[in-house]
C-alpha atoms as a PDB file:
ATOM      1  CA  UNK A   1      62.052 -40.615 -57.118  1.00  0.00           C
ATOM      2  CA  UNK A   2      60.463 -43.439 -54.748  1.00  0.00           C
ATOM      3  CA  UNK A   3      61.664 -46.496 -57.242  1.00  0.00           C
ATOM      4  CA  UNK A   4      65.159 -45.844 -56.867  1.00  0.00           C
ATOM      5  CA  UNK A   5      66.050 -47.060 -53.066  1.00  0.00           C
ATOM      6  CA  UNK A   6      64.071 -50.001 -54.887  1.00  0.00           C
ATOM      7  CA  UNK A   7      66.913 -51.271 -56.580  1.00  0.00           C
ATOM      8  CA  UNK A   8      69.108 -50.832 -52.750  1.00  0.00           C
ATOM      9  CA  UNK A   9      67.106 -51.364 -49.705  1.00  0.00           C
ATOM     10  CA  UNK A  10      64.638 -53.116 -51.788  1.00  0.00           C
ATOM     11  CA  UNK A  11      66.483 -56.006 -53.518  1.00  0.00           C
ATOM     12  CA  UNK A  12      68.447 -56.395 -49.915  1.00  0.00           C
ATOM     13  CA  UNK A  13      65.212 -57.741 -48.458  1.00  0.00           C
ATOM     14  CA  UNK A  14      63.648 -59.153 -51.428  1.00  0.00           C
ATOM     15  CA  UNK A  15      66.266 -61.395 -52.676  1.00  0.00           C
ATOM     16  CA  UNK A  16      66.800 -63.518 -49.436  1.00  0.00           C
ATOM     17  CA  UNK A  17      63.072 -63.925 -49.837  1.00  0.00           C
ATOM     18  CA  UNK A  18      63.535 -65.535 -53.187  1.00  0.00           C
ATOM     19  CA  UNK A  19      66.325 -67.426 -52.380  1.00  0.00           C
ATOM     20  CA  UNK A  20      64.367 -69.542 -49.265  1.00  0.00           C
ATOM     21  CA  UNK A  21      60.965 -69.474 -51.271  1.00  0.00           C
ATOM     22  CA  UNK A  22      58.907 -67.010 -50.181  1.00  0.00           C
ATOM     23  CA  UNK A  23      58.278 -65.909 -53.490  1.00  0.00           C
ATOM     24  CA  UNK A  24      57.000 -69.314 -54.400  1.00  0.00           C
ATOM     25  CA  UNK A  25      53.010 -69.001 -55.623  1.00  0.00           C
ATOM     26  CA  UNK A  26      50.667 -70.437 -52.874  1.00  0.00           C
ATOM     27  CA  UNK A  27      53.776 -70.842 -50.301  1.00  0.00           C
ATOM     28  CA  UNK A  28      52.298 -69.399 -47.051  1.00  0.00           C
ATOM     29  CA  UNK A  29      55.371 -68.343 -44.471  1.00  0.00           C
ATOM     30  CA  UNK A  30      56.136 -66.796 -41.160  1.00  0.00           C
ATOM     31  CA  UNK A  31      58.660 -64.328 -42.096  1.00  0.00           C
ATOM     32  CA  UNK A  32      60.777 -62.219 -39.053  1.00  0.00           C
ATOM     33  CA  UNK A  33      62.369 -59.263 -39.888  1.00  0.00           C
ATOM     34  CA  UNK A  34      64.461 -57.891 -37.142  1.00  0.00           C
ATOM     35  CA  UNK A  35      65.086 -54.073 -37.088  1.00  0.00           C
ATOM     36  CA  UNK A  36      62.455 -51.333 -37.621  1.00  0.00           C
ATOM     37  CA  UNK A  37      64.142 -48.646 -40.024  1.00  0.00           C
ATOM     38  CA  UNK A  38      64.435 -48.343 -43.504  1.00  0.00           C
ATOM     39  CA  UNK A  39      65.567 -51.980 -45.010  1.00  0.00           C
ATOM     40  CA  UNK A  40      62.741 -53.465 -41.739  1.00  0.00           C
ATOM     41  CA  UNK A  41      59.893 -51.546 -43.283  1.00  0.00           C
ATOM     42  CA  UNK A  42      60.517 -52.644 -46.520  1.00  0.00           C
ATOM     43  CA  UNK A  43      60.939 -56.493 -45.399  1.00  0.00           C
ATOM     44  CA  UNK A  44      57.542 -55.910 -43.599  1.00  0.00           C
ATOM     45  CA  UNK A  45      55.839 -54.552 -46.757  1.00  0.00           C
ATOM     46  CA  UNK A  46      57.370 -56.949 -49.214  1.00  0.00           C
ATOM     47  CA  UNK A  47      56.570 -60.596 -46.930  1.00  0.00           C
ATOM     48  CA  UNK A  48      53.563 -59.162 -46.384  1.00  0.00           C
ATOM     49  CA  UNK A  49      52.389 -58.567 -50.379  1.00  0.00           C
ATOM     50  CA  UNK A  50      54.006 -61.936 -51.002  1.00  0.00           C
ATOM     51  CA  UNK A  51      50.944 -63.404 -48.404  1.00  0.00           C
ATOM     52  CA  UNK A  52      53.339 -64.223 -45.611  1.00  0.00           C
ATOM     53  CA  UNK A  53      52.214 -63.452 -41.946  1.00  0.00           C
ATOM     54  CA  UNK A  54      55.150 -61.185 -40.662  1.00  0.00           C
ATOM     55  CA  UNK A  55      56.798 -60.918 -37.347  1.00  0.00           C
ATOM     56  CA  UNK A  56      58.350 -57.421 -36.687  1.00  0.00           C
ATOM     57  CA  UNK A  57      61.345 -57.547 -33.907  1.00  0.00           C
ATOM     58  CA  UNK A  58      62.770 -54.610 -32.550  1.00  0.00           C
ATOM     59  CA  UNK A  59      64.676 -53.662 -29.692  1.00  0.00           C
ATOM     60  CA  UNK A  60      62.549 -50.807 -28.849  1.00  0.00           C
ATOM     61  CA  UNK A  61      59.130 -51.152 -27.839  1.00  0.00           C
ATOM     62  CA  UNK A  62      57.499 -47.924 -29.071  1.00  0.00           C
ATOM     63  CA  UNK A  63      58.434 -49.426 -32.810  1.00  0.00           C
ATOM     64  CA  UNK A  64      55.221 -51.709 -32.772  1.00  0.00           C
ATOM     65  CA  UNK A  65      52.406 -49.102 -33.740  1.00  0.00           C
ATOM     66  CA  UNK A  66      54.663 -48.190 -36.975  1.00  0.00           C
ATOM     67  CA  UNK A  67      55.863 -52.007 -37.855  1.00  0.00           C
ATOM     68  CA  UNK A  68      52.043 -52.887 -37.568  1.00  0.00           C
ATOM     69  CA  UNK A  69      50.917 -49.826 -39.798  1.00  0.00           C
ATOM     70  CA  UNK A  70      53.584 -51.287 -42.275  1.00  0.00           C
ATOM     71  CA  UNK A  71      52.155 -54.693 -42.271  1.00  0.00           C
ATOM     72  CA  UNK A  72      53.008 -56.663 -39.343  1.00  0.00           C
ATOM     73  CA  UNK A  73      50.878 -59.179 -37.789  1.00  0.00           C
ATOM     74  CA  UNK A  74      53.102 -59.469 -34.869  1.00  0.00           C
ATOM     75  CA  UNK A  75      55.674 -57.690 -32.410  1.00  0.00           C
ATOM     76  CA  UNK A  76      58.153 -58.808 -30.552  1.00  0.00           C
ATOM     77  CA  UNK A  77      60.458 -56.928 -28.015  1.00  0.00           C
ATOM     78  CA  UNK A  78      63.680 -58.435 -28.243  1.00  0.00           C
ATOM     79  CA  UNK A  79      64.496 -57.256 -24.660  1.00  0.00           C
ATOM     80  CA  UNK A  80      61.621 -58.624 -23.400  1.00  0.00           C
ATOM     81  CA  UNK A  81      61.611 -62.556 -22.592  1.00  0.00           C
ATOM     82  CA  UNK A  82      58.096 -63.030 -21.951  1.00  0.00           C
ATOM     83  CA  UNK A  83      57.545 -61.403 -25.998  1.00  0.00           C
ATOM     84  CA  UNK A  84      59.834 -63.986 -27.446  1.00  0.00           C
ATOM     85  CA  UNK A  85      58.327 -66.853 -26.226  1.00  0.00           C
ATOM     86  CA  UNK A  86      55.186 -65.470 -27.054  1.00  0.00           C
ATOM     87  CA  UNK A  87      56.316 -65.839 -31.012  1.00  0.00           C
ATOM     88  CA  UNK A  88      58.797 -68.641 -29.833  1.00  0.00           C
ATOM     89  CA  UNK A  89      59.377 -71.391 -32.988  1.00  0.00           C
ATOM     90  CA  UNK A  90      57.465 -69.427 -35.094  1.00  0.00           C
ATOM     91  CA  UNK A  91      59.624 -67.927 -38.274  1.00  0.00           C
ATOM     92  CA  UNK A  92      60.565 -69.931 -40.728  1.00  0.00           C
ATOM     93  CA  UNK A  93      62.833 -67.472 -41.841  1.00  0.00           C
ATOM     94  CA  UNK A  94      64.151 -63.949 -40.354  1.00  0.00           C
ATOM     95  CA  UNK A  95      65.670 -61.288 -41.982  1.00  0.00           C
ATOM     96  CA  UNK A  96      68.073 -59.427 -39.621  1.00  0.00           C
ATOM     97  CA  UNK A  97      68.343 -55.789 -40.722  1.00  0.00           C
ATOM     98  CA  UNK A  98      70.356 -54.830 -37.653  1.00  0.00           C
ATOM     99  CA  UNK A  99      73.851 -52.960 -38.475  1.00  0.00           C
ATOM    100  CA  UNK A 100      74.917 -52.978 -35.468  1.00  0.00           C
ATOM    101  CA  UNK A 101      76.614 -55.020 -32.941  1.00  0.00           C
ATOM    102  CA  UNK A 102      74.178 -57.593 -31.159  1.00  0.00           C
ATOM    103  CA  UNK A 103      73.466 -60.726 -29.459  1.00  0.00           C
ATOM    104  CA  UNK A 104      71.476 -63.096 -32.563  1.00  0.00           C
ATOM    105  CA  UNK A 105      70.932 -65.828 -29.639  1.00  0.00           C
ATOM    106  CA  UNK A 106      68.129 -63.613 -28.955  1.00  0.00           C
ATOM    107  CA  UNK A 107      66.664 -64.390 -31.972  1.00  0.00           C
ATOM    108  CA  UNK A 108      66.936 -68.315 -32.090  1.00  0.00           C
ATOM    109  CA  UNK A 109      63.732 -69.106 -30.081  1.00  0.00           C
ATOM    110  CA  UNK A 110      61.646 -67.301 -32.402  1.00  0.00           C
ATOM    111  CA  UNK A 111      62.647 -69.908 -35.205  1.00  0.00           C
ATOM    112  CA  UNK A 112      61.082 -73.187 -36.492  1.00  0.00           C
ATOM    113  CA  UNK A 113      62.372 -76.057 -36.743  1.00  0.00           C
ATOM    114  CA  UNK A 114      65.064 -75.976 -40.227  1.00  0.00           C
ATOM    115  CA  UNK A 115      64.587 -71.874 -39.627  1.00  0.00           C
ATOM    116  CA  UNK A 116      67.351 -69.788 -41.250  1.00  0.00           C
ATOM    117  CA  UNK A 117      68.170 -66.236 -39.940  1.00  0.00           C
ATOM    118  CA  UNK A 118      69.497 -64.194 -42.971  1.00  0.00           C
ATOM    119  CA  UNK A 119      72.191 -61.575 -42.112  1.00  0.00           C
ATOM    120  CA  UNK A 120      71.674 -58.366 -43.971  1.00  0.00           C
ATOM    121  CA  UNK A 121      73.161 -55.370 -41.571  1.00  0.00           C
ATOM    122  CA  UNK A 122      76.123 -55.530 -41.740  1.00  0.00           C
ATOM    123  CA  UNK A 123      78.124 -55.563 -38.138  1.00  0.00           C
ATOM    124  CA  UNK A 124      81.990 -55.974 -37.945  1.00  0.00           C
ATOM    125  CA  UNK A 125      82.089 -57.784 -34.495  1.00  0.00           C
ATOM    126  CA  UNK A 126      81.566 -61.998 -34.933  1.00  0.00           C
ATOM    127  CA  UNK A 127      78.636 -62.677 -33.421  1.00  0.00           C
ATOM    128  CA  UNK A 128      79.099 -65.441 -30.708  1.00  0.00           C
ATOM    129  CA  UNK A 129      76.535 -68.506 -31.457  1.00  0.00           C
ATOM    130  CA  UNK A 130      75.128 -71.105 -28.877  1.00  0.00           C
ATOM    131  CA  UNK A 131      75.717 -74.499 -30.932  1.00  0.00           C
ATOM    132  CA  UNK A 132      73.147 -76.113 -29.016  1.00  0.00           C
ATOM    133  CA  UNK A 133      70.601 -73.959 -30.261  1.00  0.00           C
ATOM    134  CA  UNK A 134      71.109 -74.420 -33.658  1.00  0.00           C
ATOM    135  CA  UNK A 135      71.349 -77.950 -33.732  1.00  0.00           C
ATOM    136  CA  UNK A 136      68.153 -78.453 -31.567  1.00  0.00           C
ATOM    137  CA  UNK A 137      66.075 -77.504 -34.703  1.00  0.00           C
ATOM    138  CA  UNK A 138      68.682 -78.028 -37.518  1.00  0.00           C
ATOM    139  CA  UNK A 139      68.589 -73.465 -37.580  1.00  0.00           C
ATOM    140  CA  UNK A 140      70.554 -71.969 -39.930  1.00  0.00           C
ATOM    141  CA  UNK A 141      72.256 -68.324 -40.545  1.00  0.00           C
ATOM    142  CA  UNK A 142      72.990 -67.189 -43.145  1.00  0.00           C
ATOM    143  CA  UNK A 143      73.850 -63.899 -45.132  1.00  0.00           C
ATOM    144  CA  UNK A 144      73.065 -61.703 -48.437  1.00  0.00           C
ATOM    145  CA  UNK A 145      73.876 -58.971 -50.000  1.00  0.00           C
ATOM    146  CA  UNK A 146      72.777 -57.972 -53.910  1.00  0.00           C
ATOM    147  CA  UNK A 147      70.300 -59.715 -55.890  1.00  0.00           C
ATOM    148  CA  UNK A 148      70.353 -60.814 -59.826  1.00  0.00           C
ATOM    149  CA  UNK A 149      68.542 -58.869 -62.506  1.00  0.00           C
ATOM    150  CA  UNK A 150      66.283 -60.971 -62.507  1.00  0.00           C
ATOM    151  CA  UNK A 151      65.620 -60.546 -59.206  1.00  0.00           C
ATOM    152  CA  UNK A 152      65.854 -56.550 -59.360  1.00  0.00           C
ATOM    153  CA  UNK A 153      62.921 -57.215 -62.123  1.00  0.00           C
ATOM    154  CA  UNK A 154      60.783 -58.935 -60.076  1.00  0.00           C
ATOM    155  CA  UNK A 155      61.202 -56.599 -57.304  1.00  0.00           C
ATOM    156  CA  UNK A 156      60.260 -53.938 -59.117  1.00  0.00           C
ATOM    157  CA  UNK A 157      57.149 -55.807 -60.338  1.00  0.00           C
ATOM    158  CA  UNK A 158      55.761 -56.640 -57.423  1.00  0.00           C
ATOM    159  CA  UNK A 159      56.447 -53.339 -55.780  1.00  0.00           C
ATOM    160  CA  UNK A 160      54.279 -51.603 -58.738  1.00  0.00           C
ATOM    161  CA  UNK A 161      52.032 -54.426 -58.679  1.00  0.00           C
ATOM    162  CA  UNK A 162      51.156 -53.990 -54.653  1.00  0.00           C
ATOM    163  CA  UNK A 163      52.061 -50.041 -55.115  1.00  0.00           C
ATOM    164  CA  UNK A 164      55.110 -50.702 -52.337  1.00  0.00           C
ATOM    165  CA  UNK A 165      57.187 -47.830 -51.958  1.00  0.00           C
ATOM    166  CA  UNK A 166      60.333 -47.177 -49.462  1.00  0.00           C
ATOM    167  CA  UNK A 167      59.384 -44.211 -46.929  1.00  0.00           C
ATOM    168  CA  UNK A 168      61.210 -41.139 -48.068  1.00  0.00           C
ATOM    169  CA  UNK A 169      61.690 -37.690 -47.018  1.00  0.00           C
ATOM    170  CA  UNK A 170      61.667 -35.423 -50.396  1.00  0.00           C
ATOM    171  CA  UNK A 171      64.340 -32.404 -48.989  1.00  0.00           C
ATOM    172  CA  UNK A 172      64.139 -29.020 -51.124  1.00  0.00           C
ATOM    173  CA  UNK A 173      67.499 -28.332 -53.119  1.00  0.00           C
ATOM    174  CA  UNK A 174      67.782 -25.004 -50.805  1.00  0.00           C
ATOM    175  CA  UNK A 175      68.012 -27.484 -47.484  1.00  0.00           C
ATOM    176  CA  UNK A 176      70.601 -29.412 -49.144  1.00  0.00           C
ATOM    177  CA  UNK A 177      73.021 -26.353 -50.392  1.00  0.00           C
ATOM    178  CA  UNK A 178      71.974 -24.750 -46.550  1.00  0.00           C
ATOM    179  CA  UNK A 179      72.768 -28.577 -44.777  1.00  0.00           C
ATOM    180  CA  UNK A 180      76.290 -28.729 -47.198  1.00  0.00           C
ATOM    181  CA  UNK A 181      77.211 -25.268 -46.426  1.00  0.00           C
ATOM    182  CA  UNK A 182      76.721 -26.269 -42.270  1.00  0.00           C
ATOM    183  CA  UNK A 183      79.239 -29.122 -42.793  1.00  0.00           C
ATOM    184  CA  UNK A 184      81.836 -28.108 -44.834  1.00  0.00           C
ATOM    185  CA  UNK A 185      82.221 -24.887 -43.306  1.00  0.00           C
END
């Protein structure tokens, strides 16, 4: 029942990590991962199996204790200025799990120099960009969405390998017909 949000939330994190070579053998990263719910965790668990040192960046402060017991070596409070520049130039690469709308300047100190911020939530507002920021260390964003088979193989793999599995909350076929029966009337 766990391996299933695998092949969603799973792959969504994984496959960026692929794609700028943090699944490369002996490659040793700084991986961000902006957003503390269910795609964040995963990104935490995954970079950190693939033997990256992660940075977990939320918005709320109280997420540290549970981004740390999934794996991160680091927090940063977005809101906070003094946090940022604590992990300032640090990430090679951050995945943003954010859905909503928000400000991704915020999130530009944190990288290195040729640093790529990866888009995964999905927010419908453009995101306004300070130019001079991202050509002061050649930064990149970027975005993703699905991964290959292949990918959704190895995934899978490592997950079983590391015994990584997305947090879930089993509900008892009687809550369900009770919580279906509240909403439709």
């Amino acid at each position: 029942s766990k391996a299933a949000p695998i092949l969603c939330g799973g792959i969504t994190v994984y496959d960026p990590l692929r794609h700028w070579g943090a699944t490369e053998e002996g490659r040793k990263m700084t991986i961000g991962v902006v957003g503390i719910g269910g795609l964040g965790t995963m990104g935490i668990k995954l970079s950190k199996a693939l033997g990256h040192t992660v940075v977990a960046i939320s918005t709320s402060p109280n997420k540290e204790a549970l981004a740390k017991e999934k794996g991160a070596d680091f927090f940063v409070a977005s809101a906070d200025k003094d946090s940022i520049m604590a992990c300032a130039g640090k990430c090679d690469l951050i995945l943003n799990t954010v859905s909503a709308n928000h400000d991704l300047n915020v999130y530009l100190p944190l990288l290195g120099k040729n640093g790529t911020i990866v888009q995964l939530g999905l927010a419908f507002n453009p995101h306004p960009i300070s130019q001079f920021m991202l050509m002061r260390g050649r930064k990149s964003i970027s975005g993703s969405i699905v991964g290959s088979l292949k990918a959704h193989e190895e995934v899978l793999e490592l997950c079983a390998k590391h015994n990584i599995h997305p947090d879930c909350e089993i509900i008892e076929a009687n809550k369900i017909d009770w919580a279906w029966e509240q909403l439709t009337g």
